[in-house]
C-alpha atoms as a PDB file:
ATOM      1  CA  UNK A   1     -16.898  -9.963  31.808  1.00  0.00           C
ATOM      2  CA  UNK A   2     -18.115  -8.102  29.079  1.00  0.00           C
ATOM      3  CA  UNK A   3     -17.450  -5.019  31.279  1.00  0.00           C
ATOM      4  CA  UNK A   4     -13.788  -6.022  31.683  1.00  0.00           C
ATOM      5  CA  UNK A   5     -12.933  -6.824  27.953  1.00  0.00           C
ATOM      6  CA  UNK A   6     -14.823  -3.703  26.845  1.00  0.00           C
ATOM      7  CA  UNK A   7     -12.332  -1.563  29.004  1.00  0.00           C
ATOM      8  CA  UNK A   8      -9.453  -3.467  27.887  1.00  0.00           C
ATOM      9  CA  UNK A   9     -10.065  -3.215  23.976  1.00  0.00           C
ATOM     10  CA  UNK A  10     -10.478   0.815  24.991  1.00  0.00           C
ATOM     11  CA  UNK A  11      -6.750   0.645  26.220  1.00  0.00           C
ATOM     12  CA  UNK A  12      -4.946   2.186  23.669  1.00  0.00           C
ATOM     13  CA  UNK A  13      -1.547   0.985  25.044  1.00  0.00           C
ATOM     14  CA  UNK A  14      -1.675  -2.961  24.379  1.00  0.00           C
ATOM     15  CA  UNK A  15      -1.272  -4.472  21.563  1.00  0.00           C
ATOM     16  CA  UNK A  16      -3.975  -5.961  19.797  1.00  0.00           C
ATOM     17  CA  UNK A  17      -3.019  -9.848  20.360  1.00  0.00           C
ATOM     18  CA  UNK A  18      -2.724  -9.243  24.289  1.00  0.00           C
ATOM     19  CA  UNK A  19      -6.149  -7.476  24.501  1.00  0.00           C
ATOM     20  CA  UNK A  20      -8.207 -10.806  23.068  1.00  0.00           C
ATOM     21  CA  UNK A  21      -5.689 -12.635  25.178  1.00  0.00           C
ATOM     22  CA  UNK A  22      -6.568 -10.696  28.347  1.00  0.00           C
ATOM     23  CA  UNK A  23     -10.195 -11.099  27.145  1.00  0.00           C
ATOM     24  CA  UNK A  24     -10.593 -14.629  26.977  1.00  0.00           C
ATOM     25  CA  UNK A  25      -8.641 -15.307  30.154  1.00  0.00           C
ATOM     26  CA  UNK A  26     -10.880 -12.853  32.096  1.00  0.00           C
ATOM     27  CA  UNK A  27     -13.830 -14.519  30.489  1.00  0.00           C
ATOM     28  CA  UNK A  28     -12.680 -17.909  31.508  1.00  0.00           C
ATOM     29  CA  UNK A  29     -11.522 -16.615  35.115  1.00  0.00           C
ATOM     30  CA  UNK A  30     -14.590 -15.043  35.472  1.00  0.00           C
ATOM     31  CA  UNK A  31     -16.444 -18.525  34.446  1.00  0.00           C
ATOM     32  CA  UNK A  32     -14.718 -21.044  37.002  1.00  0.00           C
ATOM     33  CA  UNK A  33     -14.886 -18.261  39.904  1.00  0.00           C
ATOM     34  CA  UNK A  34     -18.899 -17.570  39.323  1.00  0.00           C
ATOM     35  CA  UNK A  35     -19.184 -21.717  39.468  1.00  0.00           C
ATOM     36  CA  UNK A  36     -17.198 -22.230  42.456  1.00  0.00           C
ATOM     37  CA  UNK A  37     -19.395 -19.504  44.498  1.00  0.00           C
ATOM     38  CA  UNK A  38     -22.871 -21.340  42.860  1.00  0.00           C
ATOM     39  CA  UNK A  39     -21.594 -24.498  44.603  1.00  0.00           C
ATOM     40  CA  UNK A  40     -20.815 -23.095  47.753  1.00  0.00           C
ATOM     41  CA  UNK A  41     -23.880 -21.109  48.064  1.00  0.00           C
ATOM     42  CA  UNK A  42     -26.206 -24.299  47.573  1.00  0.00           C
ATOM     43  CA  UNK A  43     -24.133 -26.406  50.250  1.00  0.00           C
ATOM     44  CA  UNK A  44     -22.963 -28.846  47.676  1.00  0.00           C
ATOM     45  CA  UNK A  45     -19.024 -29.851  49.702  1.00  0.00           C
ATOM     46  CA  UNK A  46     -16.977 -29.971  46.487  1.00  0.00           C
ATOM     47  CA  UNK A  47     -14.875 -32.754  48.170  1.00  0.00           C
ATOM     48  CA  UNK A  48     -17.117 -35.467  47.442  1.00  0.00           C
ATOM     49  CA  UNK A  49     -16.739 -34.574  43.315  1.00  0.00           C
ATOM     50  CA  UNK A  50     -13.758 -35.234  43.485  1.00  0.00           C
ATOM     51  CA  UNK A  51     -14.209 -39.153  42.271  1.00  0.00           C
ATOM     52  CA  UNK A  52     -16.890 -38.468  39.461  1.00  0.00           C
ATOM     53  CA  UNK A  53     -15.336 -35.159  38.260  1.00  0.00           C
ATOM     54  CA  UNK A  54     -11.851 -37.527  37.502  1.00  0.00           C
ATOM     55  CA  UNK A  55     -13.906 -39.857  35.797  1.00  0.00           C
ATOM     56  CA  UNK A  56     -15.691 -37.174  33.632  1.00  0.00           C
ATOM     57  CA  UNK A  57     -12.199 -35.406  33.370  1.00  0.00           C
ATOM     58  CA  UNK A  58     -10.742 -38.391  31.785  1.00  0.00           C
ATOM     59  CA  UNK A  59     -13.922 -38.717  29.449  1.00  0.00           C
ATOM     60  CA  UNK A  60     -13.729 -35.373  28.382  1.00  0.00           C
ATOM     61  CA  UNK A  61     -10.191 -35.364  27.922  1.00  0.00           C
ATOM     62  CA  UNK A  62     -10.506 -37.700  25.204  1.00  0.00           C
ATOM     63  CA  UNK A  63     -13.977 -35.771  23.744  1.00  0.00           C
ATOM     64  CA  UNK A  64     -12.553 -32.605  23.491  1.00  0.00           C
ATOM     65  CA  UNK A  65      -8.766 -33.529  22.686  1.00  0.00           C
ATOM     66  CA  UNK A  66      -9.102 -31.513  19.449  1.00  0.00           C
ATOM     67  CA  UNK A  67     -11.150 -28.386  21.082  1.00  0.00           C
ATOM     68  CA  UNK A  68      -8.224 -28.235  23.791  1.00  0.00           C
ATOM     69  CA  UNK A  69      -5.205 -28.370  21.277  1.00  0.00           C
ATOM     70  CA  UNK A  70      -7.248 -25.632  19.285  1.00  0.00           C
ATOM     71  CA  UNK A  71      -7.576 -23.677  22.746  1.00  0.00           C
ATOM     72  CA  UNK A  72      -3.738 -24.010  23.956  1.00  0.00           C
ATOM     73  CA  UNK A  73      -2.414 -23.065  20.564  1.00  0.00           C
ATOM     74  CA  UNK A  74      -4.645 -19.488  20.398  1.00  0.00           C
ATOM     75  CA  UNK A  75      -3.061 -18.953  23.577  1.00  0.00           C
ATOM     76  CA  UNK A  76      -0.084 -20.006  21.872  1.00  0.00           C
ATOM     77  CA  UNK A  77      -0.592 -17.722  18.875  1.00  0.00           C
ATOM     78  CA  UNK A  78      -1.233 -14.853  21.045  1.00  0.00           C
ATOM     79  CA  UNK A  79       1.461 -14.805  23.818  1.00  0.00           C
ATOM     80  CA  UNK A  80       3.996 -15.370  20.838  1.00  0.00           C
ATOM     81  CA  UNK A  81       2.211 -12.684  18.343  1.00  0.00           C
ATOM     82  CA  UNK A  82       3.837 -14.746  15.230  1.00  0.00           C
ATOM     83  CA  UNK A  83      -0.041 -13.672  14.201  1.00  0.00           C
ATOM     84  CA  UNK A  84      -2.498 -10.614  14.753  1.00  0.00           C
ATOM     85  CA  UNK A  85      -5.362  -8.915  13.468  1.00  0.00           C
ATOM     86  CA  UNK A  86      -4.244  -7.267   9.888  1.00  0.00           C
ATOM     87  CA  UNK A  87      -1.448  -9.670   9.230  1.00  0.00           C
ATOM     88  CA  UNK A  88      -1.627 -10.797   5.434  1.00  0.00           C
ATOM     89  CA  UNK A  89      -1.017 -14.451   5.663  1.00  0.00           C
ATOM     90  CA  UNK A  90      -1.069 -17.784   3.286  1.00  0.00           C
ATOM     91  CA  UNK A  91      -2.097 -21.003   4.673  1.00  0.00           C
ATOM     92  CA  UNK A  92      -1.767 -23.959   2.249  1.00  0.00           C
ATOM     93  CA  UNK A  93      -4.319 -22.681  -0.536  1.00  0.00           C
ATOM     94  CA  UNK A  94      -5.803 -20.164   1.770  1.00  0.00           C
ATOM     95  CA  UNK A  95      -4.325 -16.159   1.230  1.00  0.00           C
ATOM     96  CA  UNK A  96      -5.934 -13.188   2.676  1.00  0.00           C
ATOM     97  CA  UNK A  97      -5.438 -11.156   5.783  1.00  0.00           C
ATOM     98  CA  UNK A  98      -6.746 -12.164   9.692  1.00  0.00           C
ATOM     99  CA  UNK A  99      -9.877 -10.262  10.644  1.00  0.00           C
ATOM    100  CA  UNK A 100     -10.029 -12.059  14.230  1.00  0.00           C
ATOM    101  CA  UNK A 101      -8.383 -14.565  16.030  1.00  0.00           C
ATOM    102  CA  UNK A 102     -10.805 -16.654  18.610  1.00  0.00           C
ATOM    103  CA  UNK A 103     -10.622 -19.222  20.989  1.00  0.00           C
ATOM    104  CA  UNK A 104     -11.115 -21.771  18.452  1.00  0.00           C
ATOM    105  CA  UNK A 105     -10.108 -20.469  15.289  1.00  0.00           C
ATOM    106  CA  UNK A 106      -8.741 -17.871  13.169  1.00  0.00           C
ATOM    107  CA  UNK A 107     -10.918 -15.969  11.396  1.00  0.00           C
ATOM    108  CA  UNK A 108      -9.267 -15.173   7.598  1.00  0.00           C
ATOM    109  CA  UNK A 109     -11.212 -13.169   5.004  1.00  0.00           C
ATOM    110  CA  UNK A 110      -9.490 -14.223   1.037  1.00  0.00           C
ATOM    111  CA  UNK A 111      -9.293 -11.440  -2.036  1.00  0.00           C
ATOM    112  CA  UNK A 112     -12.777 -12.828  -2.633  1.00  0.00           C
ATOM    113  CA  UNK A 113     -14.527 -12.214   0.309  1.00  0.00           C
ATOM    114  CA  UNK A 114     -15.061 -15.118   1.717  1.00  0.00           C
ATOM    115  CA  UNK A 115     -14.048 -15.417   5.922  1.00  0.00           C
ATOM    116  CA  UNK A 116     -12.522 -19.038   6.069  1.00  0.00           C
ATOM    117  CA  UNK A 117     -12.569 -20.090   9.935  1.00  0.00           C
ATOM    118  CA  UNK A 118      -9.273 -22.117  10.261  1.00  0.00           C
ATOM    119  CA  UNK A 119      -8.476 -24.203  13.639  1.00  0.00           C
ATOM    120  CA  UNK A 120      -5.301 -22.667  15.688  1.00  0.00           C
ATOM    121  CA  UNK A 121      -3.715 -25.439  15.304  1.00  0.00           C
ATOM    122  CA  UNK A 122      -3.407 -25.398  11.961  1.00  0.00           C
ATOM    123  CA  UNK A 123      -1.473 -22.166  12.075  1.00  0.00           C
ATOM    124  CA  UNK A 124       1.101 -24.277  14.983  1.00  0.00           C
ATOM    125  CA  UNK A 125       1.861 -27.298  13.195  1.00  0.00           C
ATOM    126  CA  UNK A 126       1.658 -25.969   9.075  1.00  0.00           C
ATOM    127  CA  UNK A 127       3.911 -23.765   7.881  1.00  0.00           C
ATOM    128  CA  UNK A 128       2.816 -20.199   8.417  1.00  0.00           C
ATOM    129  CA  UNK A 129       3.594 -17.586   5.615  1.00  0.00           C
ATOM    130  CA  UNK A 130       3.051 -14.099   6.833  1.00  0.00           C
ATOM    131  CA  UNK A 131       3.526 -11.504   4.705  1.00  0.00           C
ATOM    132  CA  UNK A 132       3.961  -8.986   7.453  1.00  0.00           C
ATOM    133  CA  UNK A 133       5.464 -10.357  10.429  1.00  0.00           C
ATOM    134  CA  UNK A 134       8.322  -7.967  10.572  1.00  0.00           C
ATOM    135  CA  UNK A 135       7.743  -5.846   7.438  1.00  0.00           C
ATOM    136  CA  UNK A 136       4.638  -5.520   5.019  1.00  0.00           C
ATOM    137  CA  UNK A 137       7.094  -4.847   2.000  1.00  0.00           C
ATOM    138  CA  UNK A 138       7.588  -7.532  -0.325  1.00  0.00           C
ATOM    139  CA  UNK A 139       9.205  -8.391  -3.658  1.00  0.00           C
ATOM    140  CA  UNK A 140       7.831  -9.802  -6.608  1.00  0.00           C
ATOM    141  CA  UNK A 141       8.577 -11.512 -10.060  1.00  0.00           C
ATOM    142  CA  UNK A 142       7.369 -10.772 -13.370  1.00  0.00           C
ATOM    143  CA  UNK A 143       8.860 -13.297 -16.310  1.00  0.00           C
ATOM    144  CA  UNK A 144       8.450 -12.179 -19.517  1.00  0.00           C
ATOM    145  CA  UNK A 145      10.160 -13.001 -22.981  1.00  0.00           C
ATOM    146  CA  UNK A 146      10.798 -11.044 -26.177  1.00  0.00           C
ATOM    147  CA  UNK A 147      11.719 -11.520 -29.746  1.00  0.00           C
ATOM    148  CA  UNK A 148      15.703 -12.384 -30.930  1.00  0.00           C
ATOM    149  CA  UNK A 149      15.095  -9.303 -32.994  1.00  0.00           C
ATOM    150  CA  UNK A 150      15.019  -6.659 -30.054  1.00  0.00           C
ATOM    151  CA  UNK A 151      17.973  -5.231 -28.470  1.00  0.00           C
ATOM    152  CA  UNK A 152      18.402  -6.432 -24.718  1.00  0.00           C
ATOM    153  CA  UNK A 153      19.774  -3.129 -23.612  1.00  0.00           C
ATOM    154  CA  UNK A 154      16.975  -0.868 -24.838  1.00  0.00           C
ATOM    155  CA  UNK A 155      14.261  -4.285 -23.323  1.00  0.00           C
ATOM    156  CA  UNK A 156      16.106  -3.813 -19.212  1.00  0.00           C
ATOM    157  CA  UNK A 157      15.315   0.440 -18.555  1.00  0.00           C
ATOM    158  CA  UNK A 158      11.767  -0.128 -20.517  1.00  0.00           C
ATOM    159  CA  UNK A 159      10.663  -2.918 -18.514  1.00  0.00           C
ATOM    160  CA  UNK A 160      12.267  -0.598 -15.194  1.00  0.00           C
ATOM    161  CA  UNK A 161      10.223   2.240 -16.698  1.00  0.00           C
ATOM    162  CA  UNK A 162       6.928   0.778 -17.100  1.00  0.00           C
ATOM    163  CA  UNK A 163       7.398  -1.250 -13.306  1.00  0.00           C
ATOM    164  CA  UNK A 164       8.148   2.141 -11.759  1.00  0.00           C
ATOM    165  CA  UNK A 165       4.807   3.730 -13.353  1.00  0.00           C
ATOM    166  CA  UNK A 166       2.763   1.588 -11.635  1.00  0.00           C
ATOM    167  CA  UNK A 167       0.962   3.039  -8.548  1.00  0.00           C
ATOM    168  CA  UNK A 168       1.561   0.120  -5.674  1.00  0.00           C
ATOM    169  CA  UNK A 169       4.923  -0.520  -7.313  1.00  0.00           C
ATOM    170  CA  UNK A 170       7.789   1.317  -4.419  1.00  0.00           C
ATOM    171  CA  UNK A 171       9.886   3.976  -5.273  1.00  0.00           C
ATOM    172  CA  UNK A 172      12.238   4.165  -2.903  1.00  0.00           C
ATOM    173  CA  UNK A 173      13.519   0.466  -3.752  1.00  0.00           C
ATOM    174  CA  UNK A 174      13.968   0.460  -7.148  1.00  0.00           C
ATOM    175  CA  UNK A 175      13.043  -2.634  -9.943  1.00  0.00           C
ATOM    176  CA  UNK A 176      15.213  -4.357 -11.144  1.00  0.00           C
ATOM    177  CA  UNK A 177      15.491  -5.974 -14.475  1.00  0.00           C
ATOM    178  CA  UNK A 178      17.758  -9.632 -15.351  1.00  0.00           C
ATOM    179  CA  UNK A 179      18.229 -11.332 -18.824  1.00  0.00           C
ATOM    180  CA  UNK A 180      18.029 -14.836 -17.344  1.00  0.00           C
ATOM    181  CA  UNK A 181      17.554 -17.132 -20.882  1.00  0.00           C
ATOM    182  CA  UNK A 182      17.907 -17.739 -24.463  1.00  0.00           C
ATOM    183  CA  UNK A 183      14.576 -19.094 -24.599  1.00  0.00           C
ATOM    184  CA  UNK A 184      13.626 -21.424 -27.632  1.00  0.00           C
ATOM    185  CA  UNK A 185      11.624 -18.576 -29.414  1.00  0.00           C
ATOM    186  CA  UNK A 186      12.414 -15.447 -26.820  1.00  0.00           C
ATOM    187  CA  UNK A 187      15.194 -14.164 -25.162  1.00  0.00           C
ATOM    188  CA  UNK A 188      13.705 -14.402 -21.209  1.00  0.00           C
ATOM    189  CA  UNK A 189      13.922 -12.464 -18.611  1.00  0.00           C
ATOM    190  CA  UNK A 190      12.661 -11.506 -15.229  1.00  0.00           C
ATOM    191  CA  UNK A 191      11.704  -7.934 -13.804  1.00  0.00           C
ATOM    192  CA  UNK A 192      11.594  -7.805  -9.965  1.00  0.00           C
ATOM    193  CA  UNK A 193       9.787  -5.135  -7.839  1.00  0.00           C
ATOM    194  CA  UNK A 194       8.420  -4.472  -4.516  1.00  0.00           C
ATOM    195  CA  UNK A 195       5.201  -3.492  -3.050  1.00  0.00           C
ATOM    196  CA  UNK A 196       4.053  -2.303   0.717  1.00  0.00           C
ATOM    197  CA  UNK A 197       0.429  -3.570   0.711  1.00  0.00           C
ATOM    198  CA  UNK A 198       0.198  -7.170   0.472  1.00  0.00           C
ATOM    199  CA  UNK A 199      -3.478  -6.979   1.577  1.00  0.00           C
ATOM    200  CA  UNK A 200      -4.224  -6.018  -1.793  1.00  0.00           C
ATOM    201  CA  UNK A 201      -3.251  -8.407  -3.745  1.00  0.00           C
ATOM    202  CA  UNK A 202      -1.005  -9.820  -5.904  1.00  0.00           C
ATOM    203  CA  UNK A 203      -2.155 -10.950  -8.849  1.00  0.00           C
ATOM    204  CA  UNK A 204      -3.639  -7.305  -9.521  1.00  0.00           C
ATOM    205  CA  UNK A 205      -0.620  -5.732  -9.154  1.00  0.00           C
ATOM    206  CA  UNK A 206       1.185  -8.599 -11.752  1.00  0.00           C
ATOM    207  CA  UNK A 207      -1.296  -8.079 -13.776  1.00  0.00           C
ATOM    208  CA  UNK A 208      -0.607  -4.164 -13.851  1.00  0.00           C
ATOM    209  CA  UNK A 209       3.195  -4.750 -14.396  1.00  0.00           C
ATOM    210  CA  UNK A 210       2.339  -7.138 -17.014  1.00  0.00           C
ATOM    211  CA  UNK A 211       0.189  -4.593 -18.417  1.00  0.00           C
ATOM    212  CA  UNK A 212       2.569  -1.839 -18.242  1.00  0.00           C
ATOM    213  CA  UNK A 213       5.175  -3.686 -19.922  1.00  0.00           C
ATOM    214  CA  UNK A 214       2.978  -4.696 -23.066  1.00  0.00           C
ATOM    215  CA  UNK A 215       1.929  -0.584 -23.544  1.00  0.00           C
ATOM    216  CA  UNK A 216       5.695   0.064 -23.203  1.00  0.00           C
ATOM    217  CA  UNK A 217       7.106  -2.468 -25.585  1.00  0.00           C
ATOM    218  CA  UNK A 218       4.059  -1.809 -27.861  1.00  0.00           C
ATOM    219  CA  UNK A 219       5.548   1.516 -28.535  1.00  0.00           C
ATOM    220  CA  UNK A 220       9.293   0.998 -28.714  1.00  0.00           C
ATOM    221  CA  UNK A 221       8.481  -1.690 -31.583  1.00  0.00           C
ATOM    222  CA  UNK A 222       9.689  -4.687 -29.398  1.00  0.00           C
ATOM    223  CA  UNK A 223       7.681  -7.810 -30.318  1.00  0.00           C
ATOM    224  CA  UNK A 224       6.984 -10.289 -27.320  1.00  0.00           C
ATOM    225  CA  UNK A 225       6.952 -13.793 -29.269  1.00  0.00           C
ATOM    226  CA  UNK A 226       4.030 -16.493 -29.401  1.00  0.00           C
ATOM    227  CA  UNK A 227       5.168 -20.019 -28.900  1.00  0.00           C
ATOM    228  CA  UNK A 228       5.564 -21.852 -32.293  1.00  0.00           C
ATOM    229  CA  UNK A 229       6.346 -25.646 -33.301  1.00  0.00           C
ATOM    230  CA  UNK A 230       7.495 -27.286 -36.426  1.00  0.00           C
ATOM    231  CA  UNK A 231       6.514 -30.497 -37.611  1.00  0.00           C
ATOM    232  CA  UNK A 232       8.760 -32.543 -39.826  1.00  0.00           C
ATOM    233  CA  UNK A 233       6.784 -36.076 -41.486  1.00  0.00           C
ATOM    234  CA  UNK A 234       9.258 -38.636 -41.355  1.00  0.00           C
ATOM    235  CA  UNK A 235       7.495 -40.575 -44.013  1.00  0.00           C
ATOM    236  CA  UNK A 236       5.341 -38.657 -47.413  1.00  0.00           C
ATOM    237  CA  UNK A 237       1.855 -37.383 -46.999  1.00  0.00           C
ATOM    238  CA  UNK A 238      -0.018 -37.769 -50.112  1.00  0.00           C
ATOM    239  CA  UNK A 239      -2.851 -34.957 -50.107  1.00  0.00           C
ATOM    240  CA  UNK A 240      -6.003 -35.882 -52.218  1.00  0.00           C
ATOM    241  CA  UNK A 241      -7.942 -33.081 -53.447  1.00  0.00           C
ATOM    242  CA  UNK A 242     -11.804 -33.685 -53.144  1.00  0.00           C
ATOM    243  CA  UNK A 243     -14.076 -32.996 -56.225  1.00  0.00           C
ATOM    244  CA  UNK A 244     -15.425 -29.688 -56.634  1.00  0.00           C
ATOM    245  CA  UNK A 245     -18.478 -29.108 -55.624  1.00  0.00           C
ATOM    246  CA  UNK A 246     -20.602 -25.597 -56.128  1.00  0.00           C
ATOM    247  CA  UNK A 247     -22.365 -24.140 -52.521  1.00  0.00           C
END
């Protein structure tokens, strides 16, 4: 078995997906034929199992319910390829890209480093983000606000400017830049640009924009607003001075 799947992961012609597929159903093949021959050879007639191996069947049916829905649905996973080694994907709270995919489970290592081992059946009946099913490019949204004070047309090719000198940030499909509020101390808006390598991260590369865009409007003059209240007493405060007192 291990002779088999060794020759099939050298194959450089299938997919990834179908080569653990092909591996686990040679494995299992492999498995059921080897037992068959072991009961033959020590005269055992098979026939008269047939009673007790229905009543275990049934047993283990119910026993192993969960490890057979987690079986079926890797075979699932791989005849469909909706997942395969390398894909970036996001699982509930769960993001980072697929290392492995087993039997069992799905092996999924975070921005962290730490390998979560999540059922397949999880990934069948949850809804699935992958961020490179058909295409690892995709786009993202930076919000930002500035003062009343700065001049919205100068604010859109500066915030375009400082996306586009990013590194991960793409050329080839520009950023974009909307005014999308009159905020209640900033005028908002939202810059929107696209990256190619998911895997990583995207906070980082947010973080860079963000970055970028405080450098750029740092030198242009334009003030990014802090959030401020005022407080009106409905009814007089009368402030009483305490006596003075040396240190």
């Amino acid at each position: 078995g291990r002779f088999l799947e060794t020759r099939i992961h050298s194959t450089s012609d299938l997919s990834p997906s179908f080569k653990a597929l092909a591996g686990k159903v040679v494995h299992i093949t492999l498995g059921v034929v080897a037992g068959l021959i072991a009961l033959n050879v020590i005269g055992l007639d098979l026939t008269t199992l047939t009673v007790f191996s229905g009543a275990i069947g049934v047993g283990l049916g119910f026993g192993l319910q969960k490890v057979v829905s987690n079986f079926i649905s890797g075979v699932i996973i791989l005849a469909d390829r909706s997942i395969k080694p390398g894909d970036t994907i996001e699982l509930g709270d769960t993001f980072g890209w697929i290392r492995e995919l087993r039997s069992r489970f799905v092996s999924v290592i975070t921005r962290d480093g730490r390998e979560y081992l999540i059922p397949n059946e999880d990934f069948i009946t949850q809804k699935v983000v992958n961020w490179s099913f058909s295409d690892k490019k995709i786009r993202l949204d930076v919000d930002f606000g500035v003062s009343y004070d700065s001049d919205p047309h100068q604010v859109i090719p500066l915030a375009i400017e400082a996306a586009e000198s990013v590194e991960r940030v793409l050329k080839l499909q520009k950023p974009v830049c909307w005014m999308t509020a009159f905020g209640s101390s900033s005028v908002d808006f939202r810059l929107r640009f696209w990256i190619d390598d998911p895997q990583s991260g995207l906070t980082n590369i947010r973080g860079q924009v963000l970055m970028a865009l405080w450098d750029a409007f740092k030198e242009a003059g334009i003030s990014i607003p802090f959030q401020h209240r005022e407080i009106i007493m409905r009814t007089p405060v009368e402030v009483v001075s305490g006596p003075n007192k040396k240190d």
